[in-house]
N, C-alpha and C. Protein backbone atom coordinates (compact mmCIF):
# COMPACT_ATOMS: atom_id res chain seq x y z
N UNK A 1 19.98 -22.73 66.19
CA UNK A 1 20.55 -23.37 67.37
C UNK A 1 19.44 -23.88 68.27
N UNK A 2 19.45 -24.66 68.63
CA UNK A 2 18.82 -25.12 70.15
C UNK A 2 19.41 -25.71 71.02
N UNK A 3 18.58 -25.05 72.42
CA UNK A 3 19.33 -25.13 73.61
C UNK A 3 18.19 -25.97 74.56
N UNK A 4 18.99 -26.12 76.03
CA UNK A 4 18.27 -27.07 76.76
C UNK A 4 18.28 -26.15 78.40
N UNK A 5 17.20 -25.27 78.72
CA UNK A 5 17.39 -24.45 79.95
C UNK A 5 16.95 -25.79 80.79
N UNK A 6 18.29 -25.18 81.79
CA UNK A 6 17.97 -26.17 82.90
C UNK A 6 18.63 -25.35 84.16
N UNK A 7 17.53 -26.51 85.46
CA UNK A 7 17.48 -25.92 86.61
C UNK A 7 17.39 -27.16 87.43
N UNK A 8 17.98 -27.11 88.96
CA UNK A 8 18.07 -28.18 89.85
C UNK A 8 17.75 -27.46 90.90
N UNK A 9 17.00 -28.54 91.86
CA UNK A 9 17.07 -28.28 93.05
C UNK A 9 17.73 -29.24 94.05
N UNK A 10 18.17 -28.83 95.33
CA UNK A 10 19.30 -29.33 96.12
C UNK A 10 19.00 -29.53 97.57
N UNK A 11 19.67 -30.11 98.60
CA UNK A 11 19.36 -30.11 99.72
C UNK A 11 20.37 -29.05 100.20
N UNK A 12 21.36 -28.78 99.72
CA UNK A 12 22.25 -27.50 100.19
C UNK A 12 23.10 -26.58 98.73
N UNK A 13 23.82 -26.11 99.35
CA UNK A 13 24.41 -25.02 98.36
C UNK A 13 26.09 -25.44 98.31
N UNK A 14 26.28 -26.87 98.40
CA UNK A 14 27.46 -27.39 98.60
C UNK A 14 27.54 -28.89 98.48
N UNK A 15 27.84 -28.85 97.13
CA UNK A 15 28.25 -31.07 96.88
C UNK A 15 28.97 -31.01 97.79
N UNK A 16 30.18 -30.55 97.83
CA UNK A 16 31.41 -30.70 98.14
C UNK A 16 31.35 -30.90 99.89
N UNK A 17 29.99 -30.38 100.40
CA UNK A 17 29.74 -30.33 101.78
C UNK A 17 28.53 -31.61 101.67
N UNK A 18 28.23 -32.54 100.86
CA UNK A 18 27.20 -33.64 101.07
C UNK A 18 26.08 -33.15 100.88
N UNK A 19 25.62 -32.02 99.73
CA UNK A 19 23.98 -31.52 99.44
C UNK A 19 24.04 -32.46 98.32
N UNK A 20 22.60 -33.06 97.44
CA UNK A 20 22.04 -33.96 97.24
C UNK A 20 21.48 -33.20 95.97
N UNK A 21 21.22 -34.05 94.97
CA UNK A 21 20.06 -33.13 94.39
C UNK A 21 18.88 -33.87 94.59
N UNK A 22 17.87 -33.02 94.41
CA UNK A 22 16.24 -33.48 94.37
C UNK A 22 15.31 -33.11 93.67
N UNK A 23 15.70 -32.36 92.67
CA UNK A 23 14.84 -32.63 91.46
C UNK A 23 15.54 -31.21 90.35
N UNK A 24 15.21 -32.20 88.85
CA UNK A 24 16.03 -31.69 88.10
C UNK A 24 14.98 -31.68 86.52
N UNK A 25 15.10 -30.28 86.42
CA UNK A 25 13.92 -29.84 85.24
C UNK A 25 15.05 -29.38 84.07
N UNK A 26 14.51 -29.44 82.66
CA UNK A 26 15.02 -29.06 81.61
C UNK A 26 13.82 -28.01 80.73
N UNK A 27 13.84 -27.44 79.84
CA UNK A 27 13.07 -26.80 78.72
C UNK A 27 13.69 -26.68 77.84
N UNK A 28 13.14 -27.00 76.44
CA UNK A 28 13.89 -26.77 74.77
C UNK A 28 13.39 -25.61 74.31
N UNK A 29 14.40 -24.64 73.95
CA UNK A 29 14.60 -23.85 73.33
C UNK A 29 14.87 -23.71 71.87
N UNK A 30 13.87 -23.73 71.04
CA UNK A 30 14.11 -23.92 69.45
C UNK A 30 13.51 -22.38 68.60
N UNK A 31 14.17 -22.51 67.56
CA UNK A 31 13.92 -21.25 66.70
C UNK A 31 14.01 -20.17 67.85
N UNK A 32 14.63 -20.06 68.37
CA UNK A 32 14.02 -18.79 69.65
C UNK A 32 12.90 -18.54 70.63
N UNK A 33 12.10 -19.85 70.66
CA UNK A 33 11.53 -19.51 71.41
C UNK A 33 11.36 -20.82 72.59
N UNK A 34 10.97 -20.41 73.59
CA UNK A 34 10.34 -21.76 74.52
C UNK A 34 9.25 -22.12 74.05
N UNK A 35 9.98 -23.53 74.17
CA UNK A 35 8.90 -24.69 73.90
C UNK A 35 8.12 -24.97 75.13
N UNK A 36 7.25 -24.92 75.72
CA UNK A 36 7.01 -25.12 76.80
C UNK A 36 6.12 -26.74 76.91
N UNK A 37 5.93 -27.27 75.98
CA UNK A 37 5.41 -28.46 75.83
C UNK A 37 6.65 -29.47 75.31
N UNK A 38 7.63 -29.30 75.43
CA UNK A 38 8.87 -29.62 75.71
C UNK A 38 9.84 -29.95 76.70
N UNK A 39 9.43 -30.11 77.85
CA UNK A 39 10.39 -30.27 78.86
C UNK A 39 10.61 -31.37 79.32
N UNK A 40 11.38 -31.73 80.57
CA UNK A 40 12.01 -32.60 81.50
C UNK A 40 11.76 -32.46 82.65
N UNK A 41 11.48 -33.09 83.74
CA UNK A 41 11.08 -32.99 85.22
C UNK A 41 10.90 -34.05 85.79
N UNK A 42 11.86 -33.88 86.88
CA UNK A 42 11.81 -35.15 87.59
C UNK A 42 12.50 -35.01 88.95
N UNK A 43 11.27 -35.19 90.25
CA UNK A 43 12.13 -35.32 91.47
C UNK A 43 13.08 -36.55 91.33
N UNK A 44 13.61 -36.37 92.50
CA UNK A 44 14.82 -37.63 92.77
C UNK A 44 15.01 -37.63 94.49
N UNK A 45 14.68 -39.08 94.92
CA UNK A 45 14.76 -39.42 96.05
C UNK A 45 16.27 -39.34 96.88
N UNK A 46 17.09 -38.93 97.40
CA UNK A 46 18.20 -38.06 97.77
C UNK A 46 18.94 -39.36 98.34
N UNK A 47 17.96 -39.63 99.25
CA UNK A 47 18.75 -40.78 100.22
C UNK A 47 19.23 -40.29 101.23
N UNK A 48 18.78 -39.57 101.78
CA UNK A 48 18.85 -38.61 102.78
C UNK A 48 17.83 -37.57 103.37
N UNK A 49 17.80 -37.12 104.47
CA UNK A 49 17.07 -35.81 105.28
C UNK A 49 16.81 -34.45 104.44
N UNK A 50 15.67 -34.24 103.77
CA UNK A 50 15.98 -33.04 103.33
C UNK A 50 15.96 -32.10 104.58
N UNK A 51 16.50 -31.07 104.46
CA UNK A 51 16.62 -30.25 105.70
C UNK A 51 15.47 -29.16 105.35
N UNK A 52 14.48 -28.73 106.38
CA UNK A 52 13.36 -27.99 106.58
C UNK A 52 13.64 -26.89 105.84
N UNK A 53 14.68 -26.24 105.91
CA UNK A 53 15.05 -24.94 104.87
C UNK A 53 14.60 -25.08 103.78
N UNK A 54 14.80 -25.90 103.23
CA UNK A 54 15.02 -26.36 101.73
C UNK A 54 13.41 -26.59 101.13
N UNK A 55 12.35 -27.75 102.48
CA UNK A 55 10.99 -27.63 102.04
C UNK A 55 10.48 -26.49 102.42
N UNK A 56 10.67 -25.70 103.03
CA UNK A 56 10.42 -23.86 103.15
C UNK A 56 10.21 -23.52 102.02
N UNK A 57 11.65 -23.80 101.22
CA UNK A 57 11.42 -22.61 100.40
C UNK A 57 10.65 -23.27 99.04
N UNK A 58 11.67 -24.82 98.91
CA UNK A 58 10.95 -25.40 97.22
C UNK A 58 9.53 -25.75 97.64
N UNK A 59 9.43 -26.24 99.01
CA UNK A 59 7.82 -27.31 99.09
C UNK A 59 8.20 -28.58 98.78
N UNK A 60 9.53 -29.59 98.92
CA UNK A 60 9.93 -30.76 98.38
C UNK A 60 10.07 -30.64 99.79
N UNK A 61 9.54 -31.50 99.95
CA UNK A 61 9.92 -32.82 101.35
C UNK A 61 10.10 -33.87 101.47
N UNK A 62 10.86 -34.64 102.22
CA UNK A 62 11.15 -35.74 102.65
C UNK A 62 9.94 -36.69 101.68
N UNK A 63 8.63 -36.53 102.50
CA UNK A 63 7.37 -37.45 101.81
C UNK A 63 7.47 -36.99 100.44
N UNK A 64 7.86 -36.03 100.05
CA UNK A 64 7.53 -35.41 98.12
C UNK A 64 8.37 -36.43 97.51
N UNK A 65 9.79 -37.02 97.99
CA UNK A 65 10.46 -38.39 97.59
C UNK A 65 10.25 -39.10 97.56
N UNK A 66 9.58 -39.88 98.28
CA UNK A 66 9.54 -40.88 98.80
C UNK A 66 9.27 -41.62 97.99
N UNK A 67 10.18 -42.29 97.25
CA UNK A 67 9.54 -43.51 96.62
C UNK A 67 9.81 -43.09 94.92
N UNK A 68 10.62 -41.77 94.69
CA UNK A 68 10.84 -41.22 93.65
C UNK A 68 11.97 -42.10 92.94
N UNK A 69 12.62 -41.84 91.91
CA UNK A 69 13.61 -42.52 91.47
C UNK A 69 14.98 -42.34 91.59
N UNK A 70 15.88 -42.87 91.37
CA UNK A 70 17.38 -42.41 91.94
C UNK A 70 18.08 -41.43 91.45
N UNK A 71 18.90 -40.67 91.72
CA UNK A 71 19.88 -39.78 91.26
C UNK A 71 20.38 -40.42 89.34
N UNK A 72 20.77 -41.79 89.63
CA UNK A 72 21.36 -42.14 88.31
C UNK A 72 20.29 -42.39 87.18
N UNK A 73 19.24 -42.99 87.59
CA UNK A 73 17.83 -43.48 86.55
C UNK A 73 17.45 -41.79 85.86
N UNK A 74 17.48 -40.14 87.43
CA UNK A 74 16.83 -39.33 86.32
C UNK A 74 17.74 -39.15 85.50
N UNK A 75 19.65 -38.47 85.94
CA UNK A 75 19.94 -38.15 85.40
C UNK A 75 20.81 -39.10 83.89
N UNK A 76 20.12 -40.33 84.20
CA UNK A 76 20.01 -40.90 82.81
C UNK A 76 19.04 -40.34 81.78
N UNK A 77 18.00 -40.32 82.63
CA UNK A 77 16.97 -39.83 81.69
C UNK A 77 17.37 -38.13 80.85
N UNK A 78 17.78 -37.45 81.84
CA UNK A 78 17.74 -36.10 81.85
C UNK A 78 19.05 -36.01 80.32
N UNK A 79 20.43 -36.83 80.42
CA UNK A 79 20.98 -36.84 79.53
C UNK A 79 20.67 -36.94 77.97
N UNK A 80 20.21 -38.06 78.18
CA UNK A 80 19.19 -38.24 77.17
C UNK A 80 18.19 -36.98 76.17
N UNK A 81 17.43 -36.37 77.63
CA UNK A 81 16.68 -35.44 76.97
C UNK A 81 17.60 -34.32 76.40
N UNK A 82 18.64 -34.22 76.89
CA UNK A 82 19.90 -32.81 76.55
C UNK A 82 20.18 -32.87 75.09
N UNK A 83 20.70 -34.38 75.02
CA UNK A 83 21.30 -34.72 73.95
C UNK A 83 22.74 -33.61 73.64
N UNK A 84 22.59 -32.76 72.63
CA UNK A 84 24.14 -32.60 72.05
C UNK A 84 23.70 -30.61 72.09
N UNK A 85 23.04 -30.34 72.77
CA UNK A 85 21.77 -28.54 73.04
C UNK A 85 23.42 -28.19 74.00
N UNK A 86 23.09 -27.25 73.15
CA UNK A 86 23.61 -26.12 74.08
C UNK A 86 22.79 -25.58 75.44
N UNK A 87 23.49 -25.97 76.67
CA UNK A 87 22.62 -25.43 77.66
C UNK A 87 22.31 -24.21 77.98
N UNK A 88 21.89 -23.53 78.81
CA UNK A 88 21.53 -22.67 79.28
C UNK A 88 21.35 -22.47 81.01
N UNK A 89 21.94 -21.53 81.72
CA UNK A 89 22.19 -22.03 82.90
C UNK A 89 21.72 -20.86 83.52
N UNK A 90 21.08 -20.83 85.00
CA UNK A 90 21.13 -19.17 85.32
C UNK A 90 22.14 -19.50 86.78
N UNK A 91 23.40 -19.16 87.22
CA UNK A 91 24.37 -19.70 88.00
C UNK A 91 24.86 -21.01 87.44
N UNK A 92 25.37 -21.17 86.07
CA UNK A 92 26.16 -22.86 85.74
C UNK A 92 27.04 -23.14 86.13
N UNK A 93 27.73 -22.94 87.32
CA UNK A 93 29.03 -22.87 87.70
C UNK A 93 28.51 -23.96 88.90
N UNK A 94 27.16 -23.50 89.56
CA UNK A 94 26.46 -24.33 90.59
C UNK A 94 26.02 -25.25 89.96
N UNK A 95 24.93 -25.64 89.10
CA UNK A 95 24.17 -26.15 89.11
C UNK A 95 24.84 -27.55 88.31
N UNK A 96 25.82 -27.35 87.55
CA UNK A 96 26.71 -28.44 87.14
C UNK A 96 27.60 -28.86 87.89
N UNK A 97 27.83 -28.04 88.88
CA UNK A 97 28.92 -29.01 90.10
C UNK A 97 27.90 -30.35 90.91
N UNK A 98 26.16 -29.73 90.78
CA UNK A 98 25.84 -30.75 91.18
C UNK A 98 25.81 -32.05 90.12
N UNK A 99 25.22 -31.53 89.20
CA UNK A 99 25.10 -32.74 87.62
C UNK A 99 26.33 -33.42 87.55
N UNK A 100 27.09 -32.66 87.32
CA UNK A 100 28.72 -33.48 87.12
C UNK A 100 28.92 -34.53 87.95
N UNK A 101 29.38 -34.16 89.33
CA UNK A 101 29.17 -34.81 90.20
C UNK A 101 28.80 -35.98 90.82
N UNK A 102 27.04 -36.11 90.56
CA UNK A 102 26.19 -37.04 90.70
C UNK A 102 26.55 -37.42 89.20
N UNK A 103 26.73 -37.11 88.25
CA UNK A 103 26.81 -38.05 86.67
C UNK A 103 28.25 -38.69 86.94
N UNK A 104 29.00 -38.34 87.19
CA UNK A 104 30.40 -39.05 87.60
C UNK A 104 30.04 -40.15 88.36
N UNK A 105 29.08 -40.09 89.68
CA UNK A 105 29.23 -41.19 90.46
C UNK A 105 28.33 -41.85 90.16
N UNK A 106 27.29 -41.52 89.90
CA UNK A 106 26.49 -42.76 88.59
C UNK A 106 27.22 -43.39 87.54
N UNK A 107 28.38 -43.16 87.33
CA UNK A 107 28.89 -43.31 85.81
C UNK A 107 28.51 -42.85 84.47
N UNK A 108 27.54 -41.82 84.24
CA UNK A 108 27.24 -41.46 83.56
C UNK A 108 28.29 -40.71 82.72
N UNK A 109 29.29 -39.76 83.66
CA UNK A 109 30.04 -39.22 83.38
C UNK A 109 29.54 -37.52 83.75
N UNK A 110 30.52 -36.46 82.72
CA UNK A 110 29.75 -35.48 83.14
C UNK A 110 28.86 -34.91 81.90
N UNK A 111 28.40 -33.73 82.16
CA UNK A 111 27.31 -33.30 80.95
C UNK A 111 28.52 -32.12 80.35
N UNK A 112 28.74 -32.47 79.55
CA UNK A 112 29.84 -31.49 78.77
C UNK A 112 29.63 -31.15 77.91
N UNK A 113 28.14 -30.60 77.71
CA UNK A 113 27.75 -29.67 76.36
C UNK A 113 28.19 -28.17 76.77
N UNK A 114 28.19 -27.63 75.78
CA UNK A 114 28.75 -26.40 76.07
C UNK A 114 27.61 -25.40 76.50
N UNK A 115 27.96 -24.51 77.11
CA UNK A 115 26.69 -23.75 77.80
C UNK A 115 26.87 -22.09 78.10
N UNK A 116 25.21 -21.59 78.40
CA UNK A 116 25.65 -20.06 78.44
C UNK A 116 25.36 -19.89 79.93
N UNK A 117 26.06 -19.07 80.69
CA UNK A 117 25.54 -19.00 81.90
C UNK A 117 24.65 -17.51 82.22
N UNK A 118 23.19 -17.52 82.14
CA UNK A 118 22.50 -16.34 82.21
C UNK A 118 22.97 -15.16 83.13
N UNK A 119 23.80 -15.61 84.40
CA UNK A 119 24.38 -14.45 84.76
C UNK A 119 25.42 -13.90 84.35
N UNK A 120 26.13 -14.22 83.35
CA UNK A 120 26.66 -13.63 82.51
C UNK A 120 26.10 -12.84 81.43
N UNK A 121 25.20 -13.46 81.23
CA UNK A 121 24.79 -12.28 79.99
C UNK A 121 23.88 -11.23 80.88
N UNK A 122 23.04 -11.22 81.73
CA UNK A 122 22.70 -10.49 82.46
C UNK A 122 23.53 -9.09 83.02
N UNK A 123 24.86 -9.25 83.42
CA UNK A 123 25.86 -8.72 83.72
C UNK A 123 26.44 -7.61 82.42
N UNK A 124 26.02 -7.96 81.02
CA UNK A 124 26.28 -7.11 79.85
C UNK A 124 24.99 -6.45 79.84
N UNK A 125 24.09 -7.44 79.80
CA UNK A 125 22.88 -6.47 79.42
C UNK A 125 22.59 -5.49 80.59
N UNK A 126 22.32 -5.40 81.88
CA UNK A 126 22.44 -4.65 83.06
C UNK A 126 23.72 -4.24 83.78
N UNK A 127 24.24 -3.95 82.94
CA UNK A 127 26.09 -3.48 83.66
C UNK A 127 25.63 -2.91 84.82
N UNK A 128 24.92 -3.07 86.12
CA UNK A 128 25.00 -2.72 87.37
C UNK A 128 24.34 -3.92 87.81
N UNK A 129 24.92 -3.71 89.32
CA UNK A 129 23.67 -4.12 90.22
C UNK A 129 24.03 -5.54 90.51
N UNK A 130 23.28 -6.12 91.25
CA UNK A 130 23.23 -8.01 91.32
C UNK A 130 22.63 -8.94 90.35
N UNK A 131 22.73 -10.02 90.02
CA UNK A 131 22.42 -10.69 89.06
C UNK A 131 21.31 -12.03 89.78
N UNK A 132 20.73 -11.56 90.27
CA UNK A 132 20.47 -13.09 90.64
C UNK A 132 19.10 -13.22 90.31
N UNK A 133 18.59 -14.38 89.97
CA UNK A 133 17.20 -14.86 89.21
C UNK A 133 16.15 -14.06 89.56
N UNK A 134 15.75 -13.23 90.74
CA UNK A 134 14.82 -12.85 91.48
C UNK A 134 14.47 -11.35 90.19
N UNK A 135 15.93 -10.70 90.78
CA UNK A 135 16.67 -9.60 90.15
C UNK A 135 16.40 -9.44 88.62
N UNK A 136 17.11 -10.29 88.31
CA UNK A 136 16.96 -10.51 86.81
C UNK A 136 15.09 -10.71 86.18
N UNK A 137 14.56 -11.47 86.64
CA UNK A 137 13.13 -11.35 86.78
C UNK A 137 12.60 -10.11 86.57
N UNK A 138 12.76 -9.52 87.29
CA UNK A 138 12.20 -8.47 87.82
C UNK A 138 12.62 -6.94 86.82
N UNK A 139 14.17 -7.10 86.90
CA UNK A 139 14.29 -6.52 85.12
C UNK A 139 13.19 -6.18 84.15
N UNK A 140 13.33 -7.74 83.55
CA UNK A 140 12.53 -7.75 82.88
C UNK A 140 11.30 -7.97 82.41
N UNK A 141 10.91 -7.46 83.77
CA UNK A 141 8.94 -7.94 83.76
C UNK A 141 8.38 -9.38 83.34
N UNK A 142 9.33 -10.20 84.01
CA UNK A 142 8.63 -11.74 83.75
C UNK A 142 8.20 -12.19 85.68
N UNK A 143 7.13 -12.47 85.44
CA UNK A 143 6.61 -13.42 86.34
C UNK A 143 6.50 -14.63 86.53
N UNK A 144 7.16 -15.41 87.26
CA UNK A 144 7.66 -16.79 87.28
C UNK A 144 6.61 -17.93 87.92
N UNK A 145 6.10 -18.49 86.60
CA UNK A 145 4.91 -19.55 87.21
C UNK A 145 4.92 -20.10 88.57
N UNK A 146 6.57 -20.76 88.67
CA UNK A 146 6.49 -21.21 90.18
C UNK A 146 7.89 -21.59 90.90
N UNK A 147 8.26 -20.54 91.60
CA UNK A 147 9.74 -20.04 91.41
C UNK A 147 9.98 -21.20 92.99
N UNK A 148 11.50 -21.35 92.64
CA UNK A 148 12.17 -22.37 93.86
C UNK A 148 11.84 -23.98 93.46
N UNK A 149 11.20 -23.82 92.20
CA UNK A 149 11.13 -25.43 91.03
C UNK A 149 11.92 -25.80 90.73
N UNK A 150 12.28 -26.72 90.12
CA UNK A 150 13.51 -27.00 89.16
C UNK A 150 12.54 -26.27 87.79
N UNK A 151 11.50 -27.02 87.14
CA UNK A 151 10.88 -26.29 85.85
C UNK A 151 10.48 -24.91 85.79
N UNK A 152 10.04 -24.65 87.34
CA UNK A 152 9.85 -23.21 87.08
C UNK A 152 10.44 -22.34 87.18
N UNK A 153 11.66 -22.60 87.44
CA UNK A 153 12.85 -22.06 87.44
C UNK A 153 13.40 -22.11 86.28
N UNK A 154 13.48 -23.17 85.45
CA UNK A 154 14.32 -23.66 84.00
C UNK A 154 13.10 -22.66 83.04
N UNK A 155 11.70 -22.44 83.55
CA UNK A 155 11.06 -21.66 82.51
C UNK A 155 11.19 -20.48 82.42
N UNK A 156 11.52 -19.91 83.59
CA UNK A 156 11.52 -18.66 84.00
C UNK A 156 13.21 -17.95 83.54
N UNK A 157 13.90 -18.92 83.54
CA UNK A 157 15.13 -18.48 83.06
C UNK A 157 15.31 -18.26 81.33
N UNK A 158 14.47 -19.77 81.25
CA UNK A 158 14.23 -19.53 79.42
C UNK A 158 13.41 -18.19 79.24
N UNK A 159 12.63 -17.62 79.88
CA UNK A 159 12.07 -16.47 79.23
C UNK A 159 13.10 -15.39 79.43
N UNK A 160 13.66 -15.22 80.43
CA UNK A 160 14.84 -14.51 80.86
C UNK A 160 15.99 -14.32 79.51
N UNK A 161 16.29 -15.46 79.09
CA UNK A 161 17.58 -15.72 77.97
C UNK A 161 16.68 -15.13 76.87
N UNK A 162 15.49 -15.24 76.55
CA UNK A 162 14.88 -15.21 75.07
C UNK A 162 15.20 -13.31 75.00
N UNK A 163 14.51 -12.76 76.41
CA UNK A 163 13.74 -11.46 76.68
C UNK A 163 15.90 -10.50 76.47
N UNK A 164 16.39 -11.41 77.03
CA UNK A 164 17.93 -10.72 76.65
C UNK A 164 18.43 -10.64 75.82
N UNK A 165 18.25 -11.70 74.67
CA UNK A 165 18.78 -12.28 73.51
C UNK A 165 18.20 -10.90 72.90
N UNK A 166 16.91 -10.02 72.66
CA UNK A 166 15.90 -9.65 71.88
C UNK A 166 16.74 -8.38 72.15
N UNK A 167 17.38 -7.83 73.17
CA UNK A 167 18.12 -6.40 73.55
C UNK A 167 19.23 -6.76 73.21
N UNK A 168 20.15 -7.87 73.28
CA UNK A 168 21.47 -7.48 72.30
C UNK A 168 21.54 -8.22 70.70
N UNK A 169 20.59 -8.80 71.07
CA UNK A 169 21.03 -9.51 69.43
C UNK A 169 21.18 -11.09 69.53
N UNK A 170 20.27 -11.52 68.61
CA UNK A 170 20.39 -13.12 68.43
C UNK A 170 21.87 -13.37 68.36
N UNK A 171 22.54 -12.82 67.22
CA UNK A 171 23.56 -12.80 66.42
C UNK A 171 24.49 -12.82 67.32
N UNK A 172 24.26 -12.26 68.88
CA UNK A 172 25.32 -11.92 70.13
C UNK A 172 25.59 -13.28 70.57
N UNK A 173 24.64 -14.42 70.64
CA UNK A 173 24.40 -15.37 71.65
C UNK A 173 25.64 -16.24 71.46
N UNK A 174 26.25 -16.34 70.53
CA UNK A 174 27.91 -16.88 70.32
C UNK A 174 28.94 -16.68 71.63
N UNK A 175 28.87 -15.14 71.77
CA UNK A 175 29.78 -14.45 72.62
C UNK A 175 30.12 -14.95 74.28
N UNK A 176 28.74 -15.83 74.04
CA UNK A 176 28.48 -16.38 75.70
C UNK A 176 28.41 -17.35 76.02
N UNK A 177 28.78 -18.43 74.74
CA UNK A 177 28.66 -19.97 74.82
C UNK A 177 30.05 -20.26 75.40
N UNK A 178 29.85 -20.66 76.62
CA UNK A 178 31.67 -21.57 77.40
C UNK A 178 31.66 -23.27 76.83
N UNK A 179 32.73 -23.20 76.96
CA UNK A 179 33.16 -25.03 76.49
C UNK A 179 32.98 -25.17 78.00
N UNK A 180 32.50 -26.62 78.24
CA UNK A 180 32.45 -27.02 79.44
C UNK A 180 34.07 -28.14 79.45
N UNK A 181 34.37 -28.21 78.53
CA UNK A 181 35.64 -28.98 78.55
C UNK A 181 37.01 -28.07 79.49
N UNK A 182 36.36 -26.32 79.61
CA UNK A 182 37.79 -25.29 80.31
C UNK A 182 37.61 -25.74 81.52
């Protein structure tokens, strides 16, 4: 199987409230392992204010756009790089409300490969506790090149999925693939 970990970053935590995306990373996942000379990355100029929170935490600012390419040109590109991969998501419930979204109003459409969402499998493999990327990290003794990225986030999750896969079983990774068509 191969998959396509991916990660976005946003001006808020709400399409539905007018957040934006601003940059959107992928990594291929083949034979089991990260490819790390494999990826996708690409800011995207918003068309809008990023709000100070947001360069706090990623370091994307207003000037880090400026002059970047549009919402529809990456996530043309970004489609492209997906192709027909099973994704890999750590929160996919978020991070495709933004893709969808912006791929709808580009016309692209949406990205409807089918996908695993890492806090789900996280949630079997650690039956306690919170799930969230930091958390999960920290689990499992990975240190994240450069966390609040879109790539270093999409890498850090791919090591995350590989390092889980290895405690329940390749053979498990079926159990967690959603149709994005439900």
């Amino acid at each position: 199987m191969e998959f396509v970990v991916l990660d976005t970053e946003t001006t808020g935590l709400s399409v539905e409230r007018g957040a934006r995306l601003i940059e959107v990373a992928g990594v291929r996942v083949r034979d089991w392992k990260v490819n790390r000379n494999d990826t996708f990355e690409s800011l995207i100029d918003p068309g809008c204010i990023i709000p100070i929170t947001i360069t706090a935490l990623t370091g994307i600012s207003n000037l880090t756009v400026k002059g970047k390419p549009s919402v529809a040109d990456v996530l043309k590109d970004f489609y492209s790089f997906v192709g027909d991969s099973t994704l890999v998501i750590h929160n996919a419930l978020f991070d495709l409300s933004f893709i969808n979204h912006f791929g709808i109003k580009s016309g692209l459409g949406k990205l409807d490969n089918p996908y695993i969402d890492t806090v789900e499998m996280s949630k079997t493999v650690f039956r306690y506790g919170r799930n969230n990327l930091d958390i999960l990290l920290a689990r499992l003794g990975i240190i994240p090149e450069s966390r609040h990225r879109a790539l270093g986030d999409a890498l850090a999750t791919a090591d995350a999925f590989i390092a889980m896969l290895t405690r329940i079983g390749k053979n498990n990774v079926t159990r967690f693939i959603r149709n994005a068509h439900k």
